[in-house]
N, C-alpha and C. Protein backbone atom coordinates (compact mmCIF):
# COMPACT_ATOMS: atom_id res chain seq x y z
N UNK A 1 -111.30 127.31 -2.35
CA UNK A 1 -110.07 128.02 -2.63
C UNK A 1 -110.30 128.90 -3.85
N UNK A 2 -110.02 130.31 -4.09
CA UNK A 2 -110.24 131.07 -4.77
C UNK A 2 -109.42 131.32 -5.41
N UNK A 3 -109.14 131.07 -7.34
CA UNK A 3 -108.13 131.32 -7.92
C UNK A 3 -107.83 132.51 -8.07
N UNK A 4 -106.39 132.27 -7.98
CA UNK A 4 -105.89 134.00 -7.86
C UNK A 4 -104.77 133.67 -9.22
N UNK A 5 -104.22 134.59 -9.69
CA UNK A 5 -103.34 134.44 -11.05
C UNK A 5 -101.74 133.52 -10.27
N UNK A 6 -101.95 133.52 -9.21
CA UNK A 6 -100.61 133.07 -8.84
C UNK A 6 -100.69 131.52 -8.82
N UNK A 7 -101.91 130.99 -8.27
CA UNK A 7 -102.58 129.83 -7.90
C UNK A 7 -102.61 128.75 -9.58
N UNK A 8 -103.10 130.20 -10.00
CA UNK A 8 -103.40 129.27 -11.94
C UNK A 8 -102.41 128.76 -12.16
N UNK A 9 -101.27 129.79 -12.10
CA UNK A 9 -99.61 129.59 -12.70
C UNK A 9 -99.03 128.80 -12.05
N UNK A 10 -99.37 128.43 -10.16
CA UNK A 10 -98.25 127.03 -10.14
C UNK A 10 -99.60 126.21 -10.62
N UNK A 11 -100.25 126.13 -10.64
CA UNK A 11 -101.34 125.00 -11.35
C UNK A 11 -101.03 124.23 -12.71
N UNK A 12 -100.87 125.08 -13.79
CA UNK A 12 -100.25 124.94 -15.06
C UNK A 12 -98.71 124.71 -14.84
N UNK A 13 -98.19 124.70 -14.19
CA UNK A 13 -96.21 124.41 -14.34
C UNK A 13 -96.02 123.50 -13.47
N UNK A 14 -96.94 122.51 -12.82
CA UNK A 14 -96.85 121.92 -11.87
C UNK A 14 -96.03 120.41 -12.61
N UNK A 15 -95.63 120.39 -13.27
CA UNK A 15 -95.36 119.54 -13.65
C UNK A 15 -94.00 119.34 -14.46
N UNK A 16 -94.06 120.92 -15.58
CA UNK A 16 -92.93 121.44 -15.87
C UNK A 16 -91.50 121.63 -14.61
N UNK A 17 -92.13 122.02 -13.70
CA UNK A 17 -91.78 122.31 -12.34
C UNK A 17 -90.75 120.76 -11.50
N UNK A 18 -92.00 119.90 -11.41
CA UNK A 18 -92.12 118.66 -11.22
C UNK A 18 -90.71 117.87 -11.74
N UNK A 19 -91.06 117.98 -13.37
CA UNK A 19 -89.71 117.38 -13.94
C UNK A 19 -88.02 118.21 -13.64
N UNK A 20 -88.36 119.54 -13.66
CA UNK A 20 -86.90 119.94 -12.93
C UNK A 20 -86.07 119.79 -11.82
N UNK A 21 -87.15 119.53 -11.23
CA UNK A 21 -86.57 119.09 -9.30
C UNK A 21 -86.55 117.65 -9.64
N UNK A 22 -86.77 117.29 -10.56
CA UNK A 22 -86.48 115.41 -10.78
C UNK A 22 -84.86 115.61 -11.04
N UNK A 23 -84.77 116.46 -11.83
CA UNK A 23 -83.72 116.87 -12.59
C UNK A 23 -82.26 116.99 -11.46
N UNK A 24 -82.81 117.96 -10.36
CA UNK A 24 -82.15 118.82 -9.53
C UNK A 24 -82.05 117.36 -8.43
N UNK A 25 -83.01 116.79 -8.44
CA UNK A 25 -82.83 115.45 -7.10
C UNK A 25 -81.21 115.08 -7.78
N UNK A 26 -81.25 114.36 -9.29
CA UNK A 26 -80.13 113.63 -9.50
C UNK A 26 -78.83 114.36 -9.99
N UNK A 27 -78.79 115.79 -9.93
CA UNK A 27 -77.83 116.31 -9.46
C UNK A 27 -77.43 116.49 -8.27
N UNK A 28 -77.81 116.95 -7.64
CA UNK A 28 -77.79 117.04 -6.18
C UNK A 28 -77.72 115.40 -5.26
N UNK A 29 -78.00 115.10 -5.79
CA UNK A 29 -78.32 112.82 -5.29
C UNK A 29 -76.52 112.82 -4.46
N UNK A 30 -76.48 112.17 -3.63
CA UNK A 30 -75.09 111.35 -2.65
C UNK A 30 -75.62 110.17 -2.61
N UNK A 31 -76.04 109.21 -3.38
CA UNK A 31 -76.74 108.30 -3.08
C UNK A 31 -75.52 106.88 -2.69
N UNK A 32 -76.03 106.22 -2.42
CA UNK A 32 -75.10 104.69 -1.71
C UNK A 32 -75.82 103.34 -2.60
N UNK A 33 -75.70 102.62 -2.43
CA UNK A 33 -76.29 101.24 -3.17
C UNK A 33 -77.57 100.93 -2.10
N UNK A 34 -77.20 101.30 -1.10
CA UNK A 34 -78.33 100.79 0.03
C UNK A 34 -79.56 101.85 0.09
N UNK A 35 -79.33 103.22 -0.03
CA UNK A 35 -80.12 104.02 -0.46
C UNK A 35 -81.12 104.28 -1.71
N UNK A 36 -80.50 103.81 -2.61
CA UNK A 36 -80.81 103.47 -4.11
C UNK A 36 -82.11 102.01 -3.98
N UNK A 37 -81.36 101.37 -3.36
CA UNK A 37 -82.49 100.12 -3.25
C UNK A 37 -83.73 100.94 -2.32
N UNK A 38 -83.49 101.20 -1.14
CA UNK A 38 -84.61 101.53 -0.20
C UNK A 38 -85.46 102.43 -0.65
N UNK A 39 -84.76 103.41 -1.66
CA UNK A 39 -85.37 104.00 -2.01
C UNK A 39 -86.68 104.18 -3.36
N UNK A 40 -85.88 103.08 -3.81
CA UNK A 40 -86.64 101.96 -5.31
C UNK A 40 -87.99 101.64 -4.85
N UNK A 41 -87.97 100.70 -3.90
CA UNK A 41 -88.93 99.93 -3.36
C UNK A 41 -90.15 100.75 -2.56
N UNK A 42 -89.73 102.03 -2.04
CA UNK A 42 -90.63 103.47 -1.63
C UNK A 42 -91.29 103.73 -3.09
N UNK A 43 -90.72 103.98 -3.84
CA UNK A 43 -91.10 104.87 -5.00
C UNK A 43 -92.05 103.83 -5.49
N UNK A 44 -91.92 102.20 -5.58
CA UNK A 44 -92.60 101.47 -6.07
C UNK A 44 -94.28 101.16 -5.74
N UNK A 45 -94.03 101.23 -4.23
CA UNK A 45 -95.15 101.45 -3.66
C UNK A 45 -95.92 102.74 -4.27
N UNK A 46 -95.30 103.91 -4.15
CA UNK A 46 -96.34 104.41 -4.67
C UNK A 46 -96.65 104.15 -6.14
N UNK A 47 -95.66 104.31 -7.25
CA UNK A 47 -96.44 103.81 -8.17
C UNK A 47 -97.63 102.78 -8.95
N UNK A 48 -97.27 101.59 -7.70
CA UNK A 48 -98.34 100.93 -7.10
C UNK A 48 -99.66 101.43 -7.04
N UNK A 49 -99.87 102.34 -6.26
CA UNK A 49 -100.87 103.13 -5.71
C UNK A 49 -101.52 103.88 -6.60
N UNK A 50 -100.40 104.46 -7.56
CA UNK A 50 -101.20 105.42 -8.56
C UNK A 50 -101.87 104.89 -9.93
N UNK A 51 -101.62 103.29 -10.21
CA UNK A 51 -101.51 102.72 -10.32
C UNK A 51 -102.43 102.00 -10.42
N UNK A 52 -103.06 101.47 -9.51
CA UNK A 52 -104.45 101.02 -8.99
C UNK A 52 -105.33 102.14 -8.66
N UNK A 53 -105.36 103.52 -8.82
CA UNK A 53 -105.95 105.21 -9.10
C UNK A 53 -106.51 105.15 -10.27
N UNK A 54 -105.63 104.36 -11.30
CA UNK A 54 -105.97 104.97 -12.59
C UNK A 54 -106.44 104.17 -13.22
N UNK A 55 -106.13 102.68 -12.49
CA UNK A 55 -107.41 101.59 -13.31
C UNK A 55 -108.94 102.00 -12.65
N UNK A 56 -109.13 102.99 -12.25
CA UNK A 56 -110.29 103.62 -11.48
C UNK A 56 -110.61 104.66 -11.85
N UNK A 57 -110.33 105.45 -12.20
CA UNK A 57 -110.67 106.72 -12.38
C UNK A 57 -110.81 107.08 -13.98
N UNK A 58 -112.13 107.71 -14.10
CA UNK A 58 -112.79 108.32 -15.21
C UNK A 58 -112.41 110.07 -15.04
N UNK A 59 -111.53 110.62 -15.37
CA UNK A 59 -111.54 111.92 -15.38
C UNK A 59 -112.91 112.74 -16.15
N UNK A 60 -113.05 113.10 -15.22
CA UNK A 60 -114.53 114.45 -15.80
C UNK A 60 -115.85 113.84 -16.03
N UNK A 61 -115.83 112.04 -15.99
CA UNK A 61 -116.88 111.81 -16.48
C UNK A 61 -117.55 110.95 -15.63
N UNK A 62 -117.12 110.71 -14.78
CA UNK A 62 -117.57 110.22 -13.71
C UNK A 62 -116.73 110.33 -11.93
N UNK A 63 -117.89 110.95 -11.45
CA UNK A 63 -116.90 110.58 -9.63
C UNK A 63 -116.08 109.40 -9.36
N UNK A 64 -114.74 108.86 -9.53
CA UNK A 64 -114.16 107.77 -9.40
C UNK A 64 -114.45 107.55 -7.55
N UNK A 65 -115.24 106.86 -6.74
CA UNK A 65 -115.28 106.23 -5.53
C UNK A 65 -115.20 104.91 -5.36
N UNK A 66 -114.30 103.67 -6.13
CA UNK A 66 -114.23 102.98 -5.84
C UNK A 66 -112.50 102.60 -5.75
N UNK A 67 -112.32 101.28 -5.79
CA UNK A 67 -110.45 101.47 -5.25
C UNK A 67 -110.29 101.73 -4.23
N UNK A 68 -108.79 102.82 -4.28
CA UNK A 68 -107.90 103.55 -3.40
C UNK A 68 -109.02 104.81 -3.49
N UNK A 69 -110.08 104.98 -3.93
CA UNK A 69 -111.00 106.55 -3.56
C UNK A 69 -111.85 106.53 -2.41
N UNK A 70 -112.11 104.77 -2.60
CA UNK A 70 -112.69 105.14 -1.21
C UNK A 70 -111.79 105.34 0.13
N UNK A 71 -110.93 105.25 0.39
CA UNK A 71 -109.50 105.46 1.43
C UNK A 71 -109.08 106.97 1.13
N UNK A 72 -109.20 107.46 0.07
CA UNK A 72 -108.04 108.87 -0.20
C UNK A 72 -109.48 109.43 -1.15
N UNK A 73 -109.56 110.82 -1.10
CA UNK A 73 -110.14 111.22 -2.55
C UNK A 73 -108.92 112.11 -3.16
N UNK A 74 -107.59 111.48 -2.92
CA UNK A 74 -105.97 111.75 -3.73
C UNK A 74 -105.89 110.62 -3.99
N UNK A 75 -105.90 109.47 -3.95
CA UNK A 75 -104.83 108.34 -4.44
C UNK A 75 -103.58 108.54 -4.93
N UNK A 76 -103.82 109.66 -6.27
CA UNK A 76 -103.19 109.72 -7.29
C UNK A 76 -101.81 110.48 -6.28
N UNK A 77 -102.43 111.75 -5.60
CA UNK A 77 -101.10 112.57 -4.77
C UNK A 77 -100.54 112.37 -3.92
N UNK A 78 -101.06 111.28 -2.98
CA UNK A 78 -100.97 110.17 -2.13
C UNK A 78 -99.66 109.65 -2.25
N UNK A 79 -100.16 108.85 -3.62
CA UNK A 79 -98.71 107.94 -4.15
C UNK A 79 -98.10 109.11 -4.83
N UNK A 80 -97.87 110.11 -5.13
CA UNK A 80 -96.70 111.11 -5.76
C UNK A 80 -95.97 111.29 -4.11
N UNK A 81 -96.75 111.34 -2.92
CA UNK A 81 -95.78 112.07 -1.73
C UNK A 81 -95.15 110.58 -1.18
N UNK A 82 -95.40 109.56 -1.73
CA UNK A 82 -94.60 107.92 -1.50
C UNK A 82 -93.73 108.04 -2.43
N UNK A 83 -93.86 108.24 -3.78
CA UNK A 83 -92.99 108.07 -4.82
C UNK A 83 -91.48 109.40 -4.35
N UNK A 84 -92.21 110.55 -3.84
CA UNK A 84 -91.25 111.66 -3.79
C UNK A 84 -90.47 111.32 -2.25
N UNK A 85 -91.31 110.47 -1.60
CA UNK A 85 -90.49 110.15 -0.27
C UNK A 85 -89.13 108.68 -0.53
N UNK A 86 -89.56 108.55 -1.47
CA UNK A 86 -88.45 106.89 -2.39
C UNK A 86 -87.71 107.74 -2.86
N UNK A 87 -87.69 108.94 -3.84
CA UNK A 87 -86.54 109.58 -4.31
C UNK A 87 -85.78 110.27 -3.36
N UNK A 88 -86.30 111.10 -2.32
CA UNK A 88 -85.63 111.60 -1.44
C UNK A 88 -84.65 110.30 -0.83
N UNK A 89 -84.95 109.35 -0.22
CA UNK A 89 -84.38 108.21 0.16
C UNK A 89 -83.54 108.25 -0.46
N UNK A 90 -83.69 107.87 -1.71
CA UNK A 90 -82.53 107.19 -2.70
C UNK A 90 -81.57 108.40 -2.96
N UNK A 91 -81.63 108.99 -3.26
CA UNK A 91 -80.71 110.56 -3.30
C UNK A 91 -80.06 110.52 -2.31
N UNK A 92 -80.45 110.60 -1.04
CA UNK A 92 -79.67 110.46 0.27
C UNK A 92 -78.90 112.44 0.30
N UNK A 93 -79.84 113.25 0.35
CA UNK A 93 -79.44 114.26 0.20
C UNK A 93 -80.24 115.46 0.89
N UNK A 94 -79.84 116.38 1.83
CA UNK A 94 -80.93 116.75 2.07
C UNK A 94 -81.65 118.05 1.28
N UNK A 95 -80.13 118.15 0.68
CA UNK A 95 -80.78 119.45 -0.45
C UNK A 95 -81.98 118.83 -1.17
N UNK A 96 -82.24 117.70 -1.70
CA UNK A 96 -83.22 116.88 -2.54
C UNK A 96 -84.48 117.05 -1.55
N UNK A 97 -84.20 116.31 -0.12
CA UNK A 97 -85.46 116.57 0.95
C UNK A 97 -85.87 117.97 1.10
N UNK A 98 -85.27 119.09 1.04
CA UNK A 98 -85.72 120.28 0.83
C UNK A 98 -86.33 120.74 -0.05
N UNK A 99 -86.13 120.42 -1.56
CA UNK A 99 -86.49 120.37 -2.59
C UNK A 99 -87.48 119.70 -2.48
N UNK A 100 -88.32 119.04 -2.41
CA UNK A 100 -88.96 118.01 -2.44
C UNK A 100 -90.48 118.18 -1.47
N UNK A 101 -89.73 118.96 -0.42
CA UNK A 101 -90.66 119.76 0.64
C UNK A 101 -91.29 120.94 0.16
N UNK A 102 -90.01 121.62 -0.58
CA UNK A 102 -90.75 122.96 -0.81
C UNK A 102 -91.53 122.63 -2.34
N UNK A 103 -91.50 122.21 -2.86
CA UNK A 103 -92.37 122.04 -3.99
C UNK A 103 -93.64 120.78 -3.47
N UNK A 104 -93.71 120.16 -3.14
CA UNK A 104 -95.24 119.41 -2.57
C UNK A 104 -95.76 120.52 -1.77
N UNK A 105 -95.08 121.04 -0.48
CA UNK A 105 -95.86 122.28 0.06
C UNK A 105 -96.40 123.44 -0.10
N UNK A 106 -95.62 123.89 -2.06
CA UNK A 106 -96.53 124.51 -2.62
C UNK A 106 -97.54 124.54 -3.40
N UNK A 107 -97.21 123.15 -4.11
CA UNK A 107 -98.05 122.99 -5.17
C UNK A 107 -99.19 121.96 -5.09
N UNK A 108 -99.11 121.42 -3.74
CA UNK A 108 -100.01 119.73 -3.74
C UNK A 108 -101.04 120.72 -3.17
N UNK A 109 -101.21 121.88 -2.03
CA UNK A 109 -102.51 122.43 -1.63
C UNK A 109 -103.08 122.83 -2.87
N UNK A 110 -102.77 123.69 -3.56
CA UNK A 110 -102.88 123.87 -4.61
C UNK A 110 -103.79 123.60 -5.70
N UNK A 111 -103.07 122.35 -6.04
CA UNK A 111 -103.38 121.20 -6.82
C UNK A 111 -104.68 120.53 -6.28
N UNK A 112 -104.49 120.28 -4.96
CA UNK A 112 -106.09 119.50 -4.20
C UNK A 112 -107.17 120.28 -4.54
N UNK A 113 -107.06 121.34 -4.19
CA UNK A 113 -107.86 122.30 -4.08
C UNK A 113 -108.32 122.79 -5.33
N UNK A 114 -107.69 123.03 -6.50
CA UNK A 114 -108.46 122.87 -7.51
C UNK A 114 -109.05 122.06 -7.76
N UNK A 115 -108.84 120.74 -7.50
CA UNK A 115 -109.19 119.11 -7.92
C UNK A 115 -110.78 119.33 -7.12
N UNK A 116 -111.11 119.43 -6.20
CA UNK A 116 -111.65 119.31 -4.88
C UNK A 116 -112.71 120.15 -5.36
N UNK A 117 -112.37 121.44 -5.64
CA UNK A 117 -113.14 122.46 -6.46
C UNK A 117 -114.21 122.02 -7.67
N UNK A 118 -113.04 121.57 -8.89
CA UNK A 118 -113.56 120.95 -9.97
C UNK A 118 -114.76 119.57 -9.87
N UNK A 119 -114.69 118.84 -8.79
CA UNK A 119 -115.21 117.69 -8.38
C UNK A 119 -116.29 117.94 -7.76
N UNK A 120 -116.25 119.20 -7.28
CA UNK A 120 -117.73 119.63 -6.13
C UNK A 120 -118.61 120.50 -7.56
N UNK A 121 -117.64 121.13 -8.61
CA UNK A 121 -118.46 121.53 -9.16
C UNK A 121 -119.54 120.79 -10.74
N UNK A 122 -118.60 119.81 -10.52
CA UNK A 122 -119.09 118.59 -11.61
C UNK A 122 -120.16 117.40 -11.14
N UNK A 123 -119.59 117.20 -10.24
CA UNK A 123 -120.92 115.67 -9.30
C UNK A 123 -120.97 116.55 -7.75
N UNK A 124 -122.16 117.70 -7.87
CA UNK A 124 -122.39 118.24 -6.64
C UNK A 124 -123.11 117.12 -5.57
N UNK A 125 -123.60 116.67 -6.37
CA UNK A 125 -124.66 115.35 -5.44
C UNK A 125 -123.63 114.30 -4.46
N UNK A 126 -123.28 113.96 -5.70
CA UNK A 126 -121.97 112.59 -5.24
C UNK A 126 -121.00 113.35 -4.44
N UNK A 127 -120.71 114.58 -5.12
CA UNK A 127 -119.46 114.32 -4.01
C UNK A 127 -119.69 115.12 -2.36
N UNK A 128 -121.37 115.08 -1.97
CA UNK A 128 -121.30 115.44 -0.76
C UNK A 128 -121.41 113.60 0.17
N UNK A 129 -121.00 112.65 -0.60
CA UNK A 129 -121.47 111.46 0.13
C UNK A 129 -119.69 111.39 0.10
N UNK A 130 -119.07 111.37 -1.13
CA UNK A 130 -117.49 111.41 -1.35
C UNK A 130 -116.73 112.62 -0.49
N UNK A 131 -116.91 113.60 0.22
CA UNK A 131 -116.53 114.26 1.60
C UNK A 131 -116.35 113.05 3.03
N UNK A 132 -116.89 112.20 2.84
CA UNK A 132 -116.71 111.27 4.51
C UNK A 132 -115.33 110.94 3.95
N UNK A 133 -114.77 110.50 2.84
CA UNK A 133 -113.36 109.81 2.47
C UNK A 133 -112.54 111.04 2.66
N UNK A 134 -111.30 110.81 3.60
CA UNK A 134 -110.83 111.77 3.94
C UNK A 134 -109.89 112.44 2.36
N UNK A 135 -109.41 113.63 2.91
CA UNK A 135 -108.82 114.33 1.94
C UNK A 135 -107.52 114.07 1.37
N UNK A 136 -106.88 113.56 1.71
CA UNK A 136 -105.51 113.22 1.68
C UNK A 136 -104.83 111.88 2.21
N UNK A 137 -104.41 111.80 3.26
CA UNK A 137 -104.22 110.46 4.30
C UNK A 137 -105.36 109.88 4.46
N UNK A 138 -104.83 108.37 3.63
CA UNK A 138 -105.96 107.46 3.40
C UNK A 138 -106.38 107.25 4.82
N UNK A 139 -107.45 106.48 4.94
CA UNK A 139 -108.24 106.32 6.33
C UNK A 139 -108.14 104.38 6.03
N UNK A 140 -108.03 103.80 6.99
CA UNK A 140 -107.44 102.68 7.76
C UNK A 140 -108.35 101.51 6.46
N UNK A 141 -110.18 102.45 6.71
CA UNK A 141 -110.82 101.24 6.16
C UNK A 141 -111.93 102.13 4.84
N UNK A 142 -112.68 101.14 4.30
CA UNK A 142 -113.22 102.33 3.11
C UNK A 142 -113.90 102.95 3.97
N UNK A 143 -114.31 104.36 3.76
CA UNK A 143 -115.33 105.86 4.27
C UNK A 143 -116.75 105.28 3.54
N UNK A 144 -116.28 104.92 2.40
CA UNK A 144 -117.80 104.88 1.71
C UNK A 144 -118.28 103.38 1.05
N UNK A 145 -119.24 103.27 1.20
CA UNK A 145 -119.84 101.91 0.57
C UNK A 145 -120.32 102.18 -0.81
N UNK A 146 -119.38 101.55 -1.58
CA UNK A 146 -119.83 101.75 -3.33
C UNK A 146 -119.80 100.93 -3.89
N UNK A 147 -120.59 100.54 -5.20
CA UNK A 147 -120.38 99.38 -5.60
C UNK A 147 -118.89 99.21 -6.10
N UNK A 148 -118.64 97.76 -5.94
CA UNK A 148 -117.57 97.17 -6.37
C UNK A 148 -117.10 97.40 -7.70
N UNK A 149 -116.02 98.36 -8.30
CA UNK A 149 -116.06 98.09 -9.72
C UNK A 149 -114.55 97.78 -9.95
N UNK A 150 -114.45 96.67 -10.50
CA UNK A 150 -113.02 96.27 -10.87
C UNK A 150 -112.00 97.40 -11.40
N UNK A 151 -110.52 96.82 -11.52
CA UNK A 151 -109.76 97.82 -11.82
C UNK A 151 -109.99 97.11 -13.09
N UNK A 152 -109.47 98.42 -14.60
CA UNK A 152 -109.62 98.26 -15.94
C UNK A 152 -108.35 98.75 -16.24
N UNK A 153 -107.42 98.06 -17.08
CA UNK A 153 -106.16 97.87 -17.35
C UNK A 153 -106.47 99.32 -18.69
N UNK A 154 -108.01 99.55 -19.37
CA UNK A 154 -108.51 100.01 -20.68
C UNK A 154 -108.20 101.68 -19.83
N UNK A 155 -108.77 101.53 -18.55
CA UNK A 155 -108.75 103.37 -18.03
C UNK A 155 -107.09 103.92 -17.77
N UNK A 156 -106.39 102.33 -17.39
CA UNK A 156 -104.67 102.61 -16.91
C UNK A 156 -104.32 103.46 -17.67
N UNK A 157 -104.09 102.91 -19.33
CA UNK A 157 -103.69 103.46 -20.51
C UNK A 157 -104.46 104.53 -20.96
N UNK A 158 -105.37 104.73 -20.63
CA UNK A 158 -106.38 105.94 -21.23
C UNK A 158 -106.22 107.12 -20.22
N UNK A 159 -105.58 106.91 -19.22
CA UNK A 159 -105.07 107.67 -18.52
C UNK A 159 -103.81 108.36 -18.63
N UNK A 160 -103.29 107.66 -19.32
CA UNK A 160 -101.51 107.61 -19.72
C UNK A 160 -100.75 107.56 -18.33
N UNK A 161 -101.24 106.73 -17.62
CA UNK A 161 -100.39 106.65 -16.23
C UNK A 161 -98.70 105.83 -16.77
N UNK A 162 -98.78 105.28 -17.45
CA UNK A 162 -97.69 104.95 -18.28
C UNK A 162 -96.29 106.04 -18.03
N UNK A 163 -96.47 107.32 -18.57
CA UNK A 163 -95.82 108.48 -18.45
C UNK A 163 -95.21 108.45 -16.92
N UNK A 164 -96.28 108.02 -15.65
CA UNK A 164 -95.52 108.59 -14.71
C UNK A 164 -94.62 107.14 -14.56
N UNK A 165 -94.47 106.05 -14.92
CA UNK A 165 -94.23 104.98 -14.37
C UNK A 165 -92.84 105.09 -15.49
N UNK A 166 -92.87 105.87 -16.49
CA UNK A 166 -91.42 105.87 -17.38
C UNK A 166 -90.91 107.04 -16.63
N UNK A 167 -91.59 107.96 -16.28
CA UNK A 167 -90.49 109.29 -15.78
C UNK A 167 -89.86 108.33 -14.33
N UNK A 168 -90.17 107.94 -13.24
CA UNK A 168 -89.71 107.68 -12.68
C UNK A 168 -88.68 106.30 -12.68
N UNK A 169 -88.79 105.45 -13.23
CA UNK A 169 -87.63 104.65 -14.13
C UNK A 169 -86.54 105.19 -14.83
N UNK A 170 -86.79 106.92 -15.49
CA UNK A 170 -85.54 107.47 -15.87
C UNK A 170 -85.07 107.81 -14.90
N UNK A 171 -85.69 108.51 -13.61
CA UNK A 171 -84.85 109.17 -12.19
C UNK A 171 -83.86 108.09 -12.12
N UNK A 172 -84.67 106.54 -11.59
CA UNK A 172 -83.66 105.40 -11.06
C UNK A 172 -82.90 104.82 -11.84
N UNK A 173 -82.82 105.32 -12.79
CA UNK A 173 -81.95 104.11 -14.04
C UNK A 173 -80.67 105.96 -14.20
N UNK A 174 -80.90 107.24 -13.73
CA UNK A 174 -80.25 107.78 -13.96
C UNK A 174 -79.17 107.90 -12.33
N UNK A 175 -79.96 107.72 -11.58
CA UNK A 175 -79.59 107.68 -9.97
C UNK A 175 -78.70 106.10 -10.21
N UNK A 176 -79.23 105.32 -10.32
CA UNK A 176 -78.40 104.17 -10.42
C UNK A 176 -76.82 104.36 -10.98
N UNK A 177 -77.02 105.33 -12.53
CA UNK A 177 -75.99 105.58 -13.37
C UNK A 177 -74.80 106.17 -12.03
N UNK A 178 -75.82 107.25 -11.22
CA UNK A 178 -74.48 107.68 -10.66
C UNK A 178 -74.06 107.34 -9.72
N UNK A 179 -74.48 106.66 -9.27
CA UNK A 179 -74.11 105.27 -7.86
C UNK A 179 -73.17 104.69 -8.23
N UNK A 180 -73.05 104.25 -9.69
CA UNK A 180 -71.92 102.98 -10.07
C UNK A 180 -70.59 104.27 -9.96
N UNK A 181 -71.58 105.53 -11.03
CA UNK A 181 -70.07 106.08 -11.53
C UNK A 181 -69.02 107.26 -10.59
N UNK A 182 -69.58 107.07 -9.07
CA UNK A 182 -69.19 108.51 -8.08
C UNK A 182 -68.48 106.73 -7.08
């Protein structure tokens, strides 16, 4: 994928971006008590997922292929389109499901594709064995045989996966707020 100035710019705001349509879900939210739960327990899973990504993953300094890498070489975006499919739920809205569509459908190709880029151009070796793990939708069983390396609670935090596991606790603790108060 060839950066073009448009590509850089949702690249860099992807997140700025990210937090506004968080914003716009819980305005926009009709949510119910039954929605709110179903939708909790979606979002959990993925944070789950991203979760067990990041007790794995060495950014820049090593090819992360063990975990959820050998199943996804996303984990991490994987569980953002679980976590964003729990908020849609819980919102119960379809302006939110629209929202929600049109920003993953612009920014997750995007986003891979730089990732994908950066990764082929850092571990050219490794990551022609890390191509059998599919791109996105994990695959049933691991693609690749790697050694076993435990998850490290030391990479969770050094990751600051923390951040995504508080932003999405403010969505539901703010979605909750307006469940009691509508």
């Amino acid at each position: 994928m060839k950066r073009t100035k448009l590509k850089n710019t949702i690249y860099r705001w992807r997140v700025r971006i990210g937090s506004l349509a968080a914003a716009a879900a819980v305005i926009l939210a009709r949510p119910s008590f039954r929605s709110v739960i179903i939708g909790f327990i979606i979002s959990t899973i993925g944070l789950l997922l991203r979760t067990w990504a990041c007790g794995h993953i060495q950014k820049e300094t090593k090819l992360s292929m063990s975990g959820p890498y050998r199943y996804t070489r996303n984990p991490l975006y994987f569980g953002n389109l679980i976590i964003g499919t729990g908020v849609t739920t819980g919102a119960h809205s379809w302006w939110v499901f629209g929202i929600f569509c049109l920003y993953f459908f612009i920014f997750y190709p995007v986003i891979i594709g730089f990732e994908k880029q950066k990764m082929e151009r850092l571990f050219p070796s490794q990551y022609q064995t890390f191509k059998k793990v599919p791109l996105f939708i994990p695959a049933l069983r691991p693609r690749i045989s790697y050694k076993k390396e435990a998850f490290k609670w030391s990479l969770y935090l050094a990751n600051k996966e923390y951040r995504a596991f508080v932003g999405v606790m403010i969505f539901w603790a703010a979605l909750i707020i307006k469940t009691i108060i509508t």
